[in-house]
C-alpha atoms as a PDB file:
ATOM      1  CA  UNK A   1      12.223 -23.583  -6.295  1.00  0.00           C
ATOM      2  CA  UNK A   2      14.721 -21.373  -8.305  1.00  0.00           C
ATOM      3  CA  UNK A   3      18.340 -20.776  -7.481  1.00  0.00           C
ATOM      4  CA  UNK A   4      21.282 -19.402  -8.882  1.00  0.00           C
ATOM      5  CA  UNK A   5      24.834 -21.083  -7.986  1.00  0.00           C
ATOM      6  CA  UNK A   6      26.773 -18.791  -5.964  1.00  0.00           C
ATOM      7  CA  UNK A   7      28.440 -20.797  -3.456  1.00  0.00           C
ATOM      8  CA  UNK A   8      28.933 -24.394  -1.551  1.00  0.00           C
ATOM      9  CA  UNK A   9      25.568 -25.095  -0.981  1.00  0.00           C
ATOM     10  CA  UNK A  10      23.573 -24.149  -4.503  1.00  0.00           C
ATOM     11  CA  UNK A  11      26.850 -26.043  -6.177  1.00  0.00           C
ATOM     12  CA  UNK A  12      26.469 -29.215  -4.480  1.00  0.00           C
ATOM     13  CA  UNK A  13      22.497 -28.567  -5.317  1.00  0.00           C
ATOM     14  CA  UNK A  14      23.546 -28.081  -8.686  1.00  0.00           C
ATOM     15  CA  UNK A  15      25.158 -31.205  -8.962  1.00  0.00           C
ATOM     16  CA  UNK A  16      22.436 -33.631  -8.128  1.00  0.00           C
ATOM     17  CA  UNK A  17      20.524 -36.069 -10.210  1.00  0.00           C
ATOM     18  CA  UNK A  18      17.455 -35.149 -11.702  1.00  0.00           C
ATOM     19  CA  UNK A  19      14.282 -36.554  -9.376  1.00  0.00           C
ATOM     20  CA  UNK A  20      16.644 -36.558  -6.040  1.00  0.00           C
ATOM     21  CA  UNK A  21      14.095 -36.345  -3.150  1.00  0.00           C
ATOM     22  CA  UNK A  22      14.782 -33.389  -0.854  1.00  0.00           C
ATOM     23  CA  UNK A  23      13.584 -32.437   2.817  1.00  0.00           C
ATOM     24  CA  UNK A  24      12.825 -28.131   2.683  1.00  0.00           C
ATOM     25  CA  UNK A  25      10.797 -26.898   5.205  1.00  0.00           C
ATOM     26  CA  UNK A  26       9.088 -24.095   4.167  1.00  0.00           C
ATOM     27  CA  UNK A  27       7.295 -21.619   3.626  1.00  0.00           C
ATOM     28  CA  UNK A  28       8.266 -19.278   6.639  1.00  0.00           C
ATOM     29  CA  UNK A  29       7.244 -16.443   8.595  1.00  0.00           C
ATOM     30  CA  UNK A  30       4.591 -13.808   6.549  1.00  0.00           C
ATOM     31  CA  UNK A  31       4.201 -12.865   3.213  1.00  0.00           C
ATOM     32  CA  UNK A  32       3.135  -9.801   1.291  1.00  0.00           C
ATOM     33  CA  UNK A  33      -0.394  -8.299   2.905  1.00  0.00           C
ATOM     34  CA  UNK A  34      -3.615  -9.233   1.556  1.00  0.00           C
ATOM     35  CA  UNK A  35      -4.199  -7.281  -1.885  1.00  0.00           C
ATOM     36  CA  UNK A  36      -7.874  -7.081  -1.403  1.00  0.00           C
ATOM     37  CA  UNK A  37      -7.180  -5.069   1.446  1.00  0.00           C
ATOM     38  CA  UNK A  38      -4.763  -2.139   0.012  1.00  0.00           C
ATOM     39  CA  UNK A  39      -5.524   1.049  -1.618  1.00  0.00           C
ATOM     40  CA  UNK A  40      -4.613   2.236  -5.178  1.00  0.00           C
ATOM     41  CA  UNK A  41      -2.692   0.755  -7.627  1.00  0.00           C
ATOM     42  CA  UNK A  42      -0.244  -2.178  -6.294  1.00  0.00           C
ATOM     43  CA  UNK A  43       3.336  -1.600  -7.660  1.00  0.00           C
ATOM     44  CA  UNK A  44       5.217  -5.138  -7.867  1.00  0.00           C
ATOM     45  CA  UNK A  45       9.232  -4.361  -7.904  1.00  0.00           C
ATOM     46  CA  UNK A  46      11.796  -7.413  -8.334  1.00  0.00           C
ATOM     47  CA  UNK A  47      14.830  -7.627  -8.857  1.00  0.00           C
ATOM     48  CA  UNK A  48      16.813 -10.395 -10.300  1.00  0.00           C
ATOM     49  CA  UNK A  49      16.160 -13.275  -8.684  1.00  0.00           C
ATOM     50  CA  UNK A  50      13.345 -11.630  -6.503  1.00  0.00           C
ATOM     51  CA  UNK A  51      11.318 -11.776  -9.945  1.00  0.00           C
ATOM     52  CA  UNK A  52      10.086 -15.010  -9.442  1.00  0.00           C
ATOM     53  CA  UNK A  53       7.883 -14.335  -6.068  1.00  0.00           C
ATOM     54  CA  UNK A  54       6.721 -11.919  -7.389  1.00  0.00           C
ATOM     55  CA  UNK A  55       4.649 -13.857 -10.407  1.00  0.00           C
ATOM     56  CA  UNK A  56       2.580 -15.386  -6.943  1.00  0.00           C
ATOM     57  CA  UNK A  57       2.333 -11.949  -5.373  1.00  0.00           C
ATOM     58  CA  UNK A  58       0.469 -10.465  -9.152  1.00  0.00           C
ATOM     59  CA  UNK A  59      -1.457 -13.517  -9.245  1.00  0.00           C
ATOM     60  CA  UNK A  60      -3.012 -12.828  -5.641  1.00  0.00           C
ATOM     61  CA  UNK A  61      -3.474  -9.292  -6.829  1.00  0.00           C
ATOM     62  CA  UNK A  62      -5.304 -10.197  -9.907  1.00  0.00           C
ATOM     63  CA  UNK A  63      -7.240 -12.744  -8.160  1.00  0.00           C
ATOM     64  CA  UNK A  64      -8.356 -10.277  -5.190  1.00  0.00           C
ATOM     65  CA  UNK A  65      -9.296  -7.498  -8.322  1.00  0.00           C
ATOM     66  CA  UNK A  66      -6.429  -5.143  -7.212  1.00  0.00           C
ATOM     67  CA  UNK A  67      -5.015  -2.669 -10.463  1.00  0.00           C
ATOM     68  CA  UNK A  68      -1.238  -3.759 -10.322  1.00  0.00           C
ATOM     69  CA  UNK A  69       1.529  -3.051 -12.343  1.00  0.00           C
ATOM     70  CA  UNK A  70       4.948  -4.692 -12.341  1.00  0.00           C
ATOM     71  CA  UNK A  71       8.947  -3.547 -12.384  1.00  0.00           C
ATOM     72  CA  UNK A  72      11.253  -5.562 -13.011  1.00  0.00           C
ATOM     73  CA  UNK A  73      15.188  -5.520 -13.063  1.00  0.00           C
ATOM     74  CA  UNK A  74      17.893  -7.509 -13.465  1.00  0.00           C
ATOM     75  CA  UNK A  75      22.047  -6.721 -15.041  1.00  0.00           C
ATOM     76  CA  UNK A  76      21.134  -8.451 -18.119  1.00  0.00           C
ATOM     77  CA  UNK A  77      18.439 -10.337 -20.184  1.00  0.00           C
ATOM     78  CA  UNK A  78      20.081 -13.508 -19.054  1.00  0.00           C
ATOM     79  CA  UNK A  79      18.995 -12.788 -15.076  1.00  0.00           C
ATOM     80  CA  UNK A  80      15.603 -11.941 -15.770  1.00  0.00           C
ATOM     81  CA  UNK A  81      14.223 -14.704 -14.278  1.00  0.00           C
ATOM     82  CA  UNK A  82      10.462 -15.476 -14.007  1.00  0.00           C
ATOM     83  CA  UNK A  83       9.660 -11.918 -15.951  1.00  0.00           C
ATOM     84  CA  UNK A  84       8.182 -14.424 -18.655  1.00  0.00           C
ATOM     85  CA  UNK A  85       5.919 -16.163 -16.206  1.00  0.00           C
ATOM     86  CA  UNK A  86       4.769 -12.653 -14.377  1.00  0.00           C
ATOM     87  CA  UNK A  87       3.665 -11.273 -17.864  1.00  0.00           C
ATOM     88  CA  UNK A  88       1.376 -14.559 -18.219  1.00  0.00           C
ATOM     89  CA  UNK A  89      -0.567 -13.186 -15.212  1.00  0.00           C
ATOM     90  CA  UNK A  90      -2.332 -10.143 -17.321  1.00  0.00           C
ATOM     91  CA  UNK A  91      -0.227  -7.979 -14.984  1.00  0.00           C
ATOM     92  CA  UNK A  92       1.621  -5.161 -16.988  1.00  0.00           C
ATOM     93  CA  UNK A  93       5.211  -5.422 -16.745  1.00  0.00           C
ATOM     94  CA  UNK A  94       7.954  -2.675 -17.176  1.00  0.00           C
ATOM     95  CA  UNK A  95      11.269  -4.369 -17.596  1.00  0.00           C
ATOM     96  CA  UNK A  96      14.781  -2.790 -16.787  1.00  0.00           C
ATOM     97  CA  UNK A  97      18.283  -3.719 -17.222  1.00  0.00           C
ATOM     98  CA  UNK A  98      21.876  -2.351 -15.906  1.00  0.00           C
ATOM     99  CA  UNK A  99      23.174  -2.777 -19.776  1.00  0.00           C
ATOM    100  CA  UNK A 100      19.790  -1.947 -21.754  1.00  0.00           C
ATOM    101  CA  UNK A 101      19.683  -5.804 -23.497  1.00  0.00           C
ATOM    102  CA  UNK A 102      16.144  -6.233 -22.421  1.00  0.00           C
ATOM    103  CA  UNK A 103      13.820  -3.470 -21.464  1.00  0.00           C
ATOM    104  CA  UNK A 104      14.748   0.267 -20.713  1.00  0.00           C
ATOM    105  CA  UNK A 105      18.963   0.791 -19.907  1.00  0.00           C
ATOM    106  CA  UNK A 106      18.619   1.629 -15.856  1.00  0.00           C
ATOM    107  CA  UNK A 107      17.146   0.142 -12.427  1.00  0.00           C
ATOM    108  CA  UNK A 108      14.018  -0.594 -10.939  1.00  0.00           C
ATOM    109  CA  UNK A 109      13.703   2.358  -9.490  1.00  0.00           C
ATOM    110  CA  UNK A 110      13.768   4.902 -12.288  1.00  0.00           C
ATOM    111  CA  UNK A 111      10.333   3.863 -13.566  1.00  0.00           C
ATOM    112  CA  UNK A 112       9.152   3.332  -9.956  1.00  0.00           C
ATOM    113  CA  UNK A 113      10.137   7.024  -9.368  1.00  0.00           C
ATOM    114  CA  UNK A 114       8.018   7.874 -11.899  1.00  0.00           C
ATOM    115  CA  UNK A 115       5.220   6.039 -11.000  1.00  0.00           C
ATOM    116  CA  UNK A 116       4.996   7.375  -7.517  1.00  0.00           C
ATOM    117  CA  UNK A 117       5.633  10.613  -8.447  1.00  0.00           C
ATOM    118  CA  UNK A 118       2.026  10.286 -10.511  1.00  0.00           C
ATOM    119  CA  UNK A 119       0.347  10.052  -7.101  1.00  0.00           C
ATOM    120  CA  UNK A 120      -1.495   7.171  -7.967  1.00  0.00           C
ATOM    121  CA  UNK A 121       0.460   4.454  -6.631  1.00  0.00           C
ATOM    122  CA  UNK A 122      -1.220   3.013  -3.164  1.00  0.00           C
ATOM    123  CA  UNK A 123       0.975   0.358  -1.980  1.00  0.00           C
ATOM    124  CA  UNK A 124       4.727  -0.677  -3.169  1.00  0.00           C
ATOM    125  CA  UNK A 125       6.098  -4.896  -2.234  1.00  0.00           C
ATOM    126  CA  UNK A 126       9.462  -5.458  -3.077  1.00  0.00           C
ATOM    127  CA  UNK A 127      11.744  -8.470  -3.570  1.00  0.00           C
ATOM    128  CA  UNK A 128      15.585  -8.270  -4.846  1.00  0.00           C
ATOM    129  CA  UNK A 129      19.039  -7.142  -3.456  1.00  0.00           C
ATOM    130  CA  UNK A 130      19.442  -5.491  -0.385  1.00  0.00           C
ATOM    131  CA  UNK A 131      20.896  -2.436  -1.842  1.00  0.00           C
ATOM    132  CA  UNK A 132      17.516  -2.162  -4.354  1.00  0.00           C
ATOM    133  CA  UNK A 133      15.157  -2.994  -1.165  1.00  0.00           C
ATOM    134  CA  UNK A 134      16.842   0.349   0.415  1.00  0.00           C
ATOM    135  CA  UNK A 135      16.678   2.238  -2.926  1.00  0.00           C
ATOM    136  CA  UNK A 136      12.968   1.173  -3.074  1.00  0.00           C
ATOM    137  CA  UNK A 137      12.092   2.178   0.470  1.00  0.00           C
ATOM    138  CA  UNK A 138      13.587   5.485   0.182  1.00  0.00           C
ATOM    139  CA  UNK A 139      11.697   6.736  -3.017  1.00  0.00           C
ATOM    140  CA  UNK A 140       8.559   5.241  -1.005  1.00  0.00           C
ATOM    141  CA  UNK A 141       9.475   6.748   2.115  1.00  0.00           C
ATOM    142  CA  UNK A 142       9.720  10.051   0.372  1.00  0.00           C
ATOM    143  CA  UNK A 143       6.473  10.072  -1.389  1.00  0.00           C
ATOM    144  CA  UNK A 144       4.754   8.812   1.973  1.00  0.00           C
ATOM    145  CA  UNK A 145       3.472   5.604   0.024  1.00  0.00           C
ATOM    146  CA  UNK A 146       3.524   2.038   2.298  1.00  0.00           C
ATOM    147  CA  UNK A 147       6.240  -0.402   1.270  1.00  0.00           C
ATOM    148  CA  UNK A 148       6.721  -3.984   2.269  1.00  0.00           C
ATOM    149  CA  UNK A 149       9.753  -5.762   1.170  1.00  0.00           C
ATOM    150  CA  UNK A 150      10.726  -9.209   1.580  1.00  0.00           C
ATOM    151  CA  UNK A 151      14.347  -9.849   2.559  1.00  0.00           C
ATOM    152  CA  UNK A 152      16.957 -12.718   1.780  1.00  0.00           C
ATOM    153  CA  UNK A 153      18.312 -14.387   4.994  1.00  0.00           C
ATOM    154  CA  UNK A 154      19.915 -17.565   5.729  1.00  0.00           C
ATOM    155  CA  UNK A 155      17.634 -19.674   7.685  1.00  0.00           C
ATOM    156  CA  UNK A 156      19.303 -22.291   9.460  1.00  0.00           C
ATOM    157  CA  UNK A 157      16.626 -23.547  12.322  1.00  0.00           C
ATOM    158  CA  UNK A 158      13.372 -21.826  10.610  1.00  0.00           C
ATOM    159  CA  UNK A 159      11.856 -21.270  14.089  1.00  0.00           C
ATOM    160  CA  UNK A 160      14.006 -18.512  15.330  1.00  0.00           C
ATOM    161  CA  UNK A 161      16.599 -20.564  17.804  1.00  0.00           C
ATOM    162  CA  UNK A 162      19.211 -20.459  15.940  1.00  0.00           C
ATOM    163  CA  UNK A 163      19.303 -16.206  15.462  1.00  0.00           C
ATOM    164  CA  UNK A 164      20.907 -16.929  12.134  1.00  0.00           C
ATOM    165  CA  UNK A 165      18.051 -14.921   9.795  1.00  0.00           C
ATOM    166  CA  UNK A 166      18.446 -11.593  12.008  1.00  0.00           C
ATOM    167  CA  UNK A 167      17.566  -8.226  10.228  1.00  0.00           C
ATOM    168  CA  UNK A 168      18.022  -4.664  12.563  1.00  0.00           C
ATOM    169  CA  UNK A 169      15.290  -3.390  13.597  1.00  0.00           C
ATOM    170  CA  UNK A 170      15.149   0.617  12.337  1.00  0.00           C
ATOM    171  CA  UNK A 171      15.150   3.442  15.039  1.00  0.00           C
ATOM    172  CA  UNK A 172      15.387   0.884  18.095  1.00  0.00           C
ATOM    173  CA  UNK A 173      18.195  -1.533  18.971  1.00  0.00           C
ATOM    174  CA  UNK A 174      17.210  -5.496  18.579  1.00  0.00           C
ATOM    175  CA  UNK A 175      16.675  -7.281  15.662  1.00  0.00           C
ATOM    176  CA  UNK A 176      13.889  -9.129  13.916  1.00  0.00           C
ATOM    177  CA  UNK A 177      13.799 -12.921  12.816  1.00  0.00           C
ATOM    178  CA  UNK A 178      13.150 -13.080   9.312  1.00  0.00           C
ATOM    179  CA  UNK A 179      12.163 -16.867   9.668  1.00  0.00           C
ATOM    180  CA  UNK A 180       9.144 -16.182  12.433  1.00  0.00           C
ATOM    181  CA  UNK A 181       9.022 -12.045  12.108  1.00  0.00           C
ATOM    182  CA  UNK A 182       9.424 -11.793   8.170  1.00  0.00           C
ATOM    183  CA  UNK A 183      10.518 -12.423   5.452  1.00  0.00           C
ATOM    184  CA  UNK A 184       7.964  -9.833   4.426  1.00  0.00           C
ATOM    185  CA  UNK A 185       8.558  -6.661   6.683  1.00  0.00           C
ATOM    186  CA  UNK A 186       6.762  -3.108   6.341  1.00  0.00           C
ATOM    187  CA  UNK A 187      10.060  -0.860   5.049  1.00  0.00           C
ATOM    188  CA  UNK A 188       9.947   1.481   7.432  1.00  0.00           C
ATOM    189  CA  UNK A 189      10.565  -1.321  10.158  1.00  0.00           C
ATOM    190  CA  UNK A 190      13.597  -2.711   8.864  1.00  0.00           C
ATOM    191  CA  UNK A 191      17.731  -1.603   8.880  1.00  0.00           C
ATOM    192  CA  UNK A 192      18.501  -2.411   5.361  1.00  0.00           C
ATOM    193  CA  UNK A 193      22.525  -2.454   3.856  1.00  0.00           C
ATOM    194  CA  UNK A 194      23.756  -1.850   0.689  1.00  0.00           C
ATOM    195  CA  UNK A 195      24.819  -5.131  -0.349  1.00  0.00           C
END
């Protein structure tokens, strides 16, 4: 499990021992589609602390014989969490960052443009900020390339009481659980903000 302390709840998980014993229920909902199954290269996109899932997501790639490539972004060297562990996989990596202090100066999306623009790019998952999620599924969008992207949500309940893990559906009113309908939804069926 990997967190960054941001508020109440990763501070007071910040603060315990080493070896406390913790109740999580997890995992939740649907992941990223079977590799095996896609189409073309597979273009893994993470942002800051979305890195780290994807180092599982090339490892299923590699495993199911899928050519994948990853991008990865973060503000600085310091957030580039997991980008270590996702170049042990044999997956290529292309790192980014907001200042230039690891990688090429810009975001995930300005060697993902590039890569799609190739037409060789079959399939796009993406895990990161809201704001790069919408970013990513526009470029996709655009060049008519499928994109699934995995979305941060509290989840309170984890079985979809609660309606606390809601993300808007796109084009029709209602809303999607992200604890039983996600966390991994196709792009073009998700509402996604800026933030």
């Amino acid at each position: 499990m990997i967190y960054r302390v941001v508020g109440r709840g990763t501070k007071a998980l910040s603060a315990l021992p080493p070896e406390t014993e913790l109740d999580v229920m997890g995992p939740l909902g649907h992941s990223f589609p079977d590799p095996g199954a896609g189409r073309g290269r597979l273009v893994l996109v993470g942002g800051g602390l979305g890195i780290p899932p994807m180092v599982a997501a090339a490892e299923r790639a590699v495993a199911a014989g899928r050519e994948t490539v990853a991008v990865v972004g973060a503000r600085t060297r310091a957030y580039l969490a997991g980008a270590a562990e996702l170049e042990q996989t044999g997956v290529p990596v292309v790192v980014v960052t907001d200042d230039g202090s690891s990688g090429t100066r810009g975001l995930v999306v300005d060697p993902l443009g590039q890569m799609l623009a190739d037409g060789t790019v079959g399939e796009v998952w993406a895990c990161g900020p809201e704001g790069m999620l919408q970013a990513v599924k526009e470029r996709c969008l655009a060049a008519g390339v499928p994109c699934f992207v995995s979305v941060e949500r509290h989840m309170a309940c984890g079985f979809g009481a609660c309606i606390g893990c809601t993300v808007p559906k796109a084009g029709e009113p209602g809303f999607y659980k992200a604890c039983q309908d996600g966390p991994v939804f196709a792009a073009e069926e998700v509402e996604l903000g800026g933030a």
